[in-house]
Protein backbone atom coordinates (compact mmCIF):
# COMPACT_ATOMS: atom_id res chain seq x y z
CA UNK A 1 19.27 20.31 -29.91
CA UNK A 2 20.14 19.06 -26.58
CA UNK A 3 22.83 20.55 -24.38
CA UNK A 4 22.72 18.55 -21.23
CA UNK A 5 24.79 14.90 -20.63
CA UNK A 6 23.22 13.18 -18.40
CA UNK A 7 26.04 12.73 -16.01
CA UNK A 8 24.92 16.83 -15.58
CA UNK A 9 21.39 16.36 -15.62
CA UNK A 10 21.73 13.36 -12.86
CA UNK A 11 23.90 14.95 -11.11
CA UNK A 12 21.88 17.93 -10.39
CA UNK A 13 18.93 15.62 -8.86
CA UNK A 14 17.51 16.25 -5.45
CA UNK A 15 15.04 14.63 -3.43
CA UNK A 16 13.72 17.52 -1.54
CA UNK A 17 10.88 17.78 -0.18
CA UNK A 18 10.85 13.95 0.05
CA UNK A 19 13.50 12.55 2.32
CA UNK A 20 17.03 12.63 1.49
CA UNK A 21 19.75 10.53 2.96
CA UNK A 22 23.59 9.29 1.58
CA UNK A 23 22.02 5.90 0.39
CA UNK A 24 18.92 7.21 -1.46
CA UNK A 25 19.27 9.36 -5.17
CA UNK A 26 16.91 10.62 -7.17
CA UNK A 27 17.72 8.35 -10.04
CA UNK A 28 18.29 5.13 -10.91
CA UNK A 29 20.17 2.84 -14.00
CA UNK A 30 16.95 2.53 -15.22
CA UNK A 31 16.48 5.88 -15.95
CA UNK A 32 19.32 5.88 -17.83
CA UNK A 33 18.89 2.63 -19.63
CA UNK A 34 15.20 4.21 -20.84
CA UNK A 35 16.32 7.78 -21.91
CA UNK A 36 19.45 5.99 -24.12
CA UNK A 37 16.66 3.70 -25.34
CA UNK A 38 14.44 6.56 -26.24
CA UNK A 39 17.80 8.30 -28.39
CA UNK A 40 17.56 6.90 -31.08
CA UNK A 41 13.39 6.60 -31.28
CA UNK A 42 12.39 10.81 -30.20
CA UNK A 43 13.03 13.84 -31.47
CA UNK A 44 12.62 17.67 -30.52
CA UNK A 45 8.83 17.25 -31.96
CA UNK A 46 7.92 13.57 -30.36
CA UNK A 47 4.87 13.19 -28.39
CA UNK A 48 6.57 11.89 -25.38
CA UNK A 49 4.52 11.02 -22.34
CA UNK A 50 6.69 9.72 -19.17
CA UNK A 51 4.89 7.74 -16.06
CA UNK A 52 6.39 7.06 -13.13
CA UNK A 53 9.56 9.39 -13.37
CA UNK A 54 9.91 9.69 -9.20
CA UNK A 55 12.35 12.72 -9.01
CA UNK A 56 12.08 14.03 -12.93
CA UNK A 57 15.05 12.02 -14.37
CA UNK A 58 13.20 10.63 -17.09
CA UNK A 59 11.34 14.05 -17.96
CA UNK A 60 14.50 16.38 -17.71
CA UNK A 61 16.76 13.70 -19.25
CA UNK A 62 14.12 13.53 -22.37
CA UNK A 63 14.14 18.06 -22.12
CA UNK A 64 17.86 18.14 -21.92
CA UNK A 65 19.69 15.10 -22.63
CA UNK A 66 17.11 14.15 -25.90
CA UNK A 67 16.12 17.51 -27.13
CA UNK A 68 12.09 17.05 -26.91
CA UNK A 69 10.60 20.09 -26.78
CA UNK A 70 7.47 19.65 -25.00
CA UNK A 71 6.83 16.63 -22.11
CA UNK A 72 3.51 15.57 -20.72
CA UNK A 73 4.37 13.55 -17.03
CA UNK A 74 2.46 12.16 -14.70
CA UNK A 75 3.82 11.41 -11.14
CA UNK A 76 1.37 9.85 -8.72
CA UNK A 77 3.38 11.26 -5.38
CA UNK A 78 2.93 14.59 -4.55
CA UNK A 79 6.48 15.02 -3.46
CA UNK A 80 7.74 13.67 -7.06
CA UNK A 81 6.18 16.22 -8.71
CA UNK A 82 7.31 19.14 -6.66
CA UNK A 83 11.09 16.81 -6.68
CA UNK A 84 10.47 17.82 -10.37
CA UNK A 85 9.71 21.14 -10.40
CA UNK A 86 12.89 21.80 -8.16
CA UNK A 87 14.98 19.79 -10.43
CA UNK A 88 13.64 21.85 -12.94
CA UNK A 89 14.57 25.07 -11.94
CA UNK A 90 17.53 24.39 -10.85
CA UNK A 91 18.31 23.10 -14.65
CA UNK A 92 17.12 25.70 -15.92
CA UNK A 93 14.26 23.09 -17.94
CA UNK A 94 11.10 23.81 -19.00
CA UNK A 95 8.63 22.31 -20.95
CA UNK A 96 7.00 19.65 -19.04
CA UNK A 97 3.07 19.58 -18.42
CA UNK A 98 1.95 17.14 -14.99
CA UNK A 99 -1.09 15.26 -15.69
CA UNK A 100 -3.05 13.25 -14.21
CA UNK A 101 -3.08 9.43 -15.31
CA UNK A 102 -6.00 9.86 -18.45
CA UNK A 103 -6.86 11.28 -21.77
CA UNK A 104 -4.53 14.10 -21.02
CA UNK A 105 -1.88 12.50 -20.54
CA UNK A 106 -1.82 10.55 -23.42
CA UNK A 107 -3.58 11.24 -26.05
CA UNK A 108 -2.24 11.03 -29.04
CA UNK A 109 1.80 10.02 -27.30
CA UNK A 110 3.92 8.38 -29.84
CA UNK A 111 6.26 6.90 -27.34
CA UNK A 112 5.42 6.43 -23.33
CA UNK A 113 8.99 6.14 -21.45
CA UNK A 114 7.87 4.27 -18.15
CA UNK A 115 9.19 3.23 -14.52
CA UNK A 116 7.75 -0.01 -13.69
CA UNK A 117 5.35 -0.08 -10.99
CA UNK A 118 5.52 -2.17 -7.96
CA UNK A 119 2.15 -3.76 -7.88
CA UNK A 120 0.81 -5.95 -11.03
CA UNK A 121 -2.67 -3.92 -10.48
CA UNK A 122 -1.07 -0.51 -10.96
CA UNK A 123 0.93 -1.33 -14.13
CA UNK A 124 -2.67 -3.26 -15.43
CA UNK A 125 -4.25 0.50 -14.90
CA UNK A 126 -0.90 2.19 -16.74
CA UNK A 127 -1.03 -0.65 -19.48
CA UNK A 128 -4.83 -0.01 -19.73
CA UNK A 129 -4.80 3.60 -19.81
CA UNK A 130 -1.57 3.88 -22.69
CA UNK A 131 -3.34 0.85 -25.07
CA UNK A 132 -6.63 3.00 -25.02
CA UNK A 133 -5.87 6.95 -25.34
CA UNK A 134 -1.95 6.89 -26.78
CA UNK A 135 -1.77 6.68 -30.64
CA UNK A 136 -2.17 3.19 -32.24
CA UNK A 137 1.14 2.90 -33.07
CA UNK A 138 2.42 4.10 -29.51
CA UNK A 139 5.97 2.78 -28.73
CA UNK A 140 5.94 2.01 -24.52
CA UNK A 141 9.31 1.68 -22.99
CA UNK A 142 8.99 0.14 -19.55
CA UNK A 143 11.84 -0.38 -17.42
CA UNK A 144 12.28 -1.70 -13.36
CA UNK A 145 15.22 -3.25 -11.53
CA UNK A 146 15.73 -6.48 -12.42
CA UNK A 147 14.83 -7.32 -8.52
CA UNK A 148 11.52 -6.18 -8.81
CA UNK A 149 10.42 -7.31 -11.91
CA UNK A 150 8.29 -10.74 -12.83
CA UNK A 151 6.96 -12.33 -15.67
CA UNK A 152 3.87 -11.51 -14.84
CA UNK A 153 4.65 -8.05 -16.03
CA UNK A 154 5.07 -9.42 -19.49
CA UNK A 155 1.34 -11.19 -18.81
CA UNK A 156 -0.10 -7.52 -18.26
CA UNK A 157 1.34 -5.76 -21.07
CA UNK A 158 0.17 -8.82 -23.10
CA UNK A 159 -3.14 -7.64 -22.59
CA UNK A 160 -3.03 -4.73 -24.06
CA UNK A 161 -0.10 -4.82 -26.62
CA UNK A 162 -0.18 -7.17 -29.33
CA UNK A 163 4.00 -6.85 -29.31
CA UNK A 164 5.72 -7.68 -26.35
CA UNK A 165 9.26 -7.61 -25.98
CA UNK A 166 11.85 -8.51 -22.64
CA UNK A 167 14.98 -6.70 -23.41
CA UNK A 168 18.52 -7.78 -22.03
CA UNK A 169 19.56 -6.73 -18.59
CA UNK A 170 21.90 -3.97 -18.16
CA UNK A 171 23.58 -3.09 -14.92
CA UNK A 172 20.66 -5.03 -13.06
CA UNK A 173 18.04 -3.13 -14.86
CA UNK A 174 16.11 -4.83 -17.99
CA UNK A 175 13.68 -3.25 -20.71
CA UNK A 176 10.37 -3.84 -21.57
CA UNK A 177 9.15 -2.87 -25.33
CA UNK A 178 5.68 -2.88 -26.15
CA UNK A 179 3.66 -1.73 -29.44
CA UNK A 180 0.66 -2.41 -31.17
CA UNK A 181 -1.74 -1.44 -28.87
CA UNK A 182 -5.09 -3.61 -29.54
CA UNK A 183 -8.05 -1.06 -29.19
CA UNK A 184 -10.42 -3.64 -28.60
CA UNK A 185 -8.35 -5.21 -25.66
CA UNK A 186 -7.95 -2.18 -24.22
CA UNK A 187 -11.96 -1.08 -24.46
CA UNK A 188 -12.75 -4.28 -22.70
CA UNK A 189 -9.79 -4.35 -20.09
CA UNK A 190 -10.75 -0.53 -19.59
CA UNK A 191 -14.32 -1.67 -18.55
CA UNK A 192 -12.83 -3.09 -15.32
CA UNK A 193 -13.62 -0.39 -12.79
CA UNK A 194 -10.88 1.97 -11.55
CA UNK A 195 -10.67 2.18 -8.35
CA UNK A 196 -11.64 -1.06 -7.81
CA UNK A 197 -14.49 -1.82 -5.39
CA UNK A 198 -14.46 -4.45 -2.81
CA UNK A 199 -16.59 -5.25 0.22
CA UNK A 200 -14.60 -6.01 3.55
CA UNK A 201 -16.97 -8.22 5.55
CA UNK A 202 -14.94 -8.32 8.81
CA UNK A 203 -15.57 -4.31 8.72
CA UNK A 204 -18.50 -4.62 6.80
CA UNK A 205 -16.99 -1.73 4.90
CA UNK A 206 -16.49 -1.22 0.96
CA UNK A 207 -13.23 -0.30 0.18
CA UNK A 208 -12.17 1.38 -3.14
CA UNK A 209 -8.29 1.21 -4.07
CA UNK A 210 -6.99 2.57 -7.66
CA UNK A 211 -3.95 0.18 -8.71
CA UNK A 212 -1.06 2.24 -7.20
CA UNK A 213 -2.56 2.20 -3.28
CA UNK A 214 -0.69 0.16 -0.66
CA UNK A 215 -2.52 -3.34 0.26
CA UNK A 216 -5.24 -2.18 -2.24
CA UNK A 217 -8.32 -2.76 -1.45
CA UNK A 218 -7.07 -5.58 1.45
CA UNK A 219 -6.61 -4.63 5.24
CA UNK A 220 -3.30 -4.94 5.92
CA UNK A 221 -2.62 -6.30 8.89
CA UNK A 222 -0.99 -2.76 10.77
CA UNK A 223 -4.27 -1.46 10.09
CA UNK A 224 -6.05 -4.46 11.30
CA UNK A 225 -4.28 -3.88 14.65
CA UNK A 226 -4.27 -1.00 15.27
CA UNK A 227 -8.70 -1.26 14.37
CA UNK A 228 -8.48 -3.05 17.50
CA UNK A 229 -7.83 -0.11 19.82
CA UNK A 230 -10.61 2.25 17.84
CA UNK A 231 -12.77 2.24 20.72
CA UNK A 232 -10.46 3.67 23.14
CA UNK A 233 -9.72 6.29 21.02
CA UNK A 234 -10.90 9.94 21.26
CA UNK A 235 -14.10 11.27 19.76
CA UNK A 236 -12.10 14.31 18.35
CA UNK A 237 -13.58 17.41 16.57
CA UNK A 238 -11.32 16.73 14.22
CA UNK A 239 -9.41 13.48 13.28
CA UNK A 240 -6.68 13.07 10.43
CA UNK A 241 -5.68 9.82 8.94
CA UNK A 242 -2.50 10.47 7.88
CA UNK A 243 -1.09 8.37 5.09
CA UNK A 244 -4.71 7.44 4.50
CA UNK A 245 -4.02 5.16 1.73
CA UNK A 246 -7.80 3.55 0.73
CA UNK A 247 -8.90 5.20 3.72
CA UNK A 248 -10.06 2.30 5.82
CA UNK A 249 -8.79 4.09 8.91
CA UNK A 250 -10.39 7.17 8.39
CA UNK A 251 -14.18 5.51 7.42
CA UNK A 252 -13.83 3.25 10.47
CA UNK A 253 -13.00 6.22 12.67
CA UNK A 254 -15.92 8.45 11.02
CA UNK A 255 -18.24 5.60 11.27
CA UNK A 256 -17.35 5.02 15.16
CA UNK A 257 -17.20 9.14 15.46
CA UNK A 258 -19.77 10.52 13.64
CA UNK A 259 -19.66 13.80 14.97
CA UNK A 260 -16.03 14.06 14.13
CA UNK A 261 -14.79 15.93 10.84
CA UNK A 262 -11.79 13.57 9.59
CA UNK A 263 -9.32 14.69 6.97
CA UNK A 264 -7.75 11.43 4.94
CA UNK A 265 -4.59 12.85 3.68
CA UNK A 266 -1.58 10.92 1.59
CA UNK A 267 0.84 12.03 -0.82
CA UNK A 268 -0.44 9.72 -3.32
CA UNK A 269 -3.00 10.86 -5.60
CA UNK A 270 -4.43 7.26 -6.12
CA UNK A 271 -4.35 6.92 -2.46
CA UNK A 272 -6.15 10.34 -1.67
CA UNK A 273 -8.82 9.63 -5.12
CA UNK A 274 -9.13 5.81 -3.39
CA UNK A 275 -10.28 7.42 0.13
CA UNK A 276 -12.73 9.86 -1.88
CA UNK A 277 -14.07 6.06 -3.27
CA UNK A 278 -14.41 4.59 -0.29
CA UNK A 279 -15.95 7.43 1.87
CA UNK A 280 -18.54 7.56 -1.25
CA UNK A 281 -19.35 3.99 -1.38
CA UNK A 282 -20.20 4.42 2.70
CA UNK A 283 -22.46 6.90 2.87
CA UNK A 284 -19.41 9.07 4.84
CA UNK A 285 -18.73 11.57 1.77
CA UNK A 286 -20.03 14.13 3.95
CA UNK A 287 -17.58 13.92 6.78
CA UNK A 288 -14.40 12.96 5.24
CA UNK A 289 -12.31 14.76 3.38
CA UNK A 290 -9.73 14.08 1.44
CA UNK A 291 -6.52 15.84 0.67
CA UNK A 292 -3.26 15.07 -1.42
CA UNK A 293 -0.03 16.70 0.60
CA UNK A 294 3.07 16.36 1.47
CA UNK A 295 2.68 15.65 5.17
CA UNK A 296 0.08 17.65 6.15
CA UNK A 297 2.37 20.61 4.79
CA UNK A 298 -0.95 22.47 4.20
CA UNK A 299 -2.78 22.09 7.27
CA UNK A 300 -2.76 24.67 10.10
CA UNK A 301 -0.36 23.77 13.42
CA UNK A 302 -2.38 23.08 15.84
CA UNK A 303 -5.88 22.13 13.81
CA UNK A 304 -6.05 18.53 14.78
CA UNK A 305 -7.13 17.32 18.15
CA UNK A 306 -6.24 13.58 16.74
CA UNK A 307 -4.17 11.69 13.76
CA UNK A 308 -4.04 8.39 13.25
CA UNK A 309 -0.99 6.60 11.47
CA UNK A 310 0.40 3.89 9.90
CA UNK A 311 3.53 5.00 8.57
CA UNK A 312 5.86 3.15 5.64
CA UNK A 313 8.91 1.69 6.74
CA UNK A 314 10.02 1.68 2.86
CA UNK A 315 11.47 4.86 0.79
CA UNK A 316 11.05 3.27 -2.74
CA UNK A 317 13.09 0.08 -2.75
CA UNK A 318 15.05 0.86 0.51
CA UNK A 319 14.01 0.26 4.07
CA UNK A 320 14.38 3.79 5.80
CA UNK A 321 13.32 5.11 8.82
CA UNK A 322 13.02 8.70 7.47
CA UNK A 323 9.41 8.33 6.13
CA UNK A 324 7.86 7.27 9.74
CA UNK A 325 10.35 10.41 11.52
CA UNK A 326 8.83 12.71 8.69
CA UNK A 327 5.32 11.85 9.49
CA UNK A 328 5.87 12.46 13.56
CA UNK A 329 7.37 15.48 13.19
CA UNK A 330 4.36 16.44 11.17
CA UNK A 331 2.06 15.47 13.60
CA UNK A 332 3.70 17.30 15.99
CA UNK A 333 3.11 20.04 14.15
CA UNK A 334 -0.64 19.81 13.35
CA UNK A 335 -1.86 18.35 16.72
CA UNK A 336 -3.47 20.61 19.16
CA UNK A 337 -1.91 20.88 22.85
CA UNK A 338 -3.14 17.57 24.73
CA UNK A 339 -4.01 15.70 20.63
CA UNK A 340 -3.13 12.32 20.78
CA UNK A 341 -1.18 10.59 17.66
CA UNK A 342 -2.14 6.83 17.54
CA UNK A 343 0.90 5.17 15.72
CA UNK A 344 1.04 1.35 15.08
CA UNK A 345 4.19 0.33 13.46
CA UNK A 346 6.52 -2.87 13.39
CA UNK A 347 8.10 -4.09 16.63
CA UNK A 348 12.03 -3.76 15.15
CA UNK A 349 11.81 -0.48 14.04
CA UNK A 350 12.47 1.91 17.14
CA UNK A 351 9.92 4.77 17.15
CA UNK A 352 9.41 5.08 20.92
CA UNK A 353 12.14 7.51 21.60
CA UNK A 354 11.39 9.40 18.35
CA UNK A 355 7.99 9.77 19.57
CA UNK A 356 8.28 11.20 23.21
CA UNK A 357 11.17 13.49 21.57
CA UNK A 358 9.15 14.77 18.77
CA UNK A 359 5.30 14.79 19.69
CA UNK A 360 5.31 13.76 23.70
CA UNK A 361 4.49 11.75 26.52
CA UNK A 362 4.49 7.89 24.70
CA UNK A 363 2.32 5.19 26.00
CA UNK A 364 2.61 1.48 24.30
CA UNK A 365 -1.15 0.33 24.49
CA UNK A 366 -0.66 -3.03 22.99
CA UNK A 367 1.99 -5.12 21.11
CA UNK A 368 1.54 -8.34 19.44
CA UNK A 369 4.37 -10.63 17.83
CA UNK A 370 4.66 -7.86 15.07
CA UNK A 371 3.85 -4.74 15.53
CA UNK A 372 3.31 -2.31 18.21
CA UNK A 373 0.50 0.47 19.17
CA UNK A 374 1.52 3.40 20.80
CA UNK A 375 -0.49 7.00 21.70
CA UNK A 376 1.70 9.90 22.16
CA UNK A 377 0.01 13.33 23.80
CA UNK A 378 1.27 16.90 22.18
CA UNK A 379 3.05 18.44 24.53
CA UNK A 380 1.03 21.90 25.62
């Protein structure tokens, strides 16, 4: 039976490692407005799969709050799933498996409790993924912020589910509900290649992006900027693009350096599994490699003689400086005496005294009506 309220299991929730600040918690009314609709619909023996459940809300509220024994989650940031393992303990909750998005997953789930993605792509992959390995009568609750939702959402899980229905908003969240998952839509939506593959003729470079990766397979334009300034770069013995998202930066920079070893790291797995796609598809497999971390957390100080970054200005939903300070104190960290980091980032946001502070001596080598380019030196 469960012993927790949720008022205890909330307020228990922590962040760490990702950043933590007075207007960011781990949980949301939508987590709440999920786990009340899943009450009445689980029970200690459900198989529950959760998706999207940032800082283990969903999974602890459905361990504690709903009583079901055994939870199989998958988180695609690397800090949400060690957020969830922290939450855990400190609960005293166990019982949760972390999957990768597959057959694992959700084979066989009788009821998929799910935080709306951002992107239409990455909740077409989710949608795909549930209609083809969960059981055929799989119940998926999907929930987002009213803010961030669209009816195109409804378009997606049409699809896949021959039952879609909106729910009522609820303290500015709303309710998806979705069942009767059509096998044969979801076999021919699944043919659609994950990651997807596109070809970038201004780089002349084939970029693969999985649904959940920043700007997909696009170039955003920070990255187109701060292209601009690869050939003044350093050839480096070893180059890290941090935040690597499809890993555009770090092919480019291999391509240009081809005696340099370059690490494409990220904290998403789709990112780091997108970067592994589009080294493969260039013939770079060989030099890049690709890591999932929490800010280089696993790297050696002092292993890097360059990184290159484009660092989020978003936590989530919330505009936040924390992400890009998190990322330079990294760097600082991981850069050899005399390294270079080679930041491009919006013109508002003010990183230049952050910089010299944290990693060193800060030039600005270019600036355009949006964004700016600056190379900062590791202090010997």
């Amino acid at each position: 039976m469960a012993a927790n309220s949720l008022e205890d299991i909330f307020g228990t929730l922590r962040r760490h490692p990702d950043v933590e600040a007075p207007n960011l918690q781990a949980w949301d009314a939508t987590d709440k407005l999920l786990l009340e609709a899943a009450a009445g619909r689980v029970g200690p023996d459900s198989s529950l799969a959760v998706i999207g459940d940032r800082y283990g809300a969903l999974t602890l509220g459905a361990l504690g709050f709903l009583g079901v024994r055994r939870v199989r989650v998958h988180e695609d940031l690397i800090t949400g799933e060690r957020a969830l393992r922290n939450n855990a303990s400190a609960l005293g909750l166990a019982g949760f498996e972390q999957l990768p998005l597959g057959e694992e997953l959700l084979a066989g789930a009788e009821t998929v409790l799910l935080q709306l993605p951002r992107t239409l792509a990455e909740l077409e992959e989710i949608a795909g993924a549930v209609a083809r390995y969960a059981a055929l009568d799989v119940l998926l609750l999907a929930g987002g912020r009213i803010k961030h939702m669209s009816l195109a959402m409804n378009a997606v899980l049409e699809r896949h589910f021959q039952n879609v229905q909106p729910q009522l908003a609820r303290q500015k969240s709303r309710l998806i509900v979705a069942g009767g998952a059509g096998r044969a839509s979801a076999v021919e939506h699944s043919a659609v290649e994950h990651p997807a593959l596109e070809h970038l003729a201004e780089l002349d470079l084939d970029v693969a992006a999985h649904g959940a990766v920043f700007a997909g397979a696009k170039l955003d334009i920070g990255t187109r900027f701060l292209l601009t300034f690869l050939p003044a770069m350093p050839s480096a013995r070893h180059a890290i693009d941090l935040g690597c998202g499809s890993g555009i930066l770090a092919a480019m920079y291999a391509r240009q350096n081809p005696g340099a070893r370059v690490t494409a790291t990220d904290r998403s797995a789709a990112a780091v599994a997108s970067a592994l796609g589009t080294a493969r598809a260039n013939g770079l497999a060989d030099r890049i490699t690709t890591l999932q971390d929490d800010a280089m957390s696993t790297l050696p100080a002092a292993s890097a003689d360059l990184v290159l970054l484009n660092p989020p200005f978003h936590l989530g939903a919330s505009v936040h400086a924390g992400a890009g300070i998190k990322l330079f104190e990294a760097a600082a960290r991981v850069l050899a005496p005399g390294g270079e980091l080679w930041t491009v980032f919006n013109r508002h946001l003010q990183y230049l005294p952050a910089l010299e502070r944290l990693v060193g001596p800060t030039t600005v080598k270019g600036s355009n009506p949006k964004f700016t380019v600056a190379v900062s030196t590791k202090r010997a």
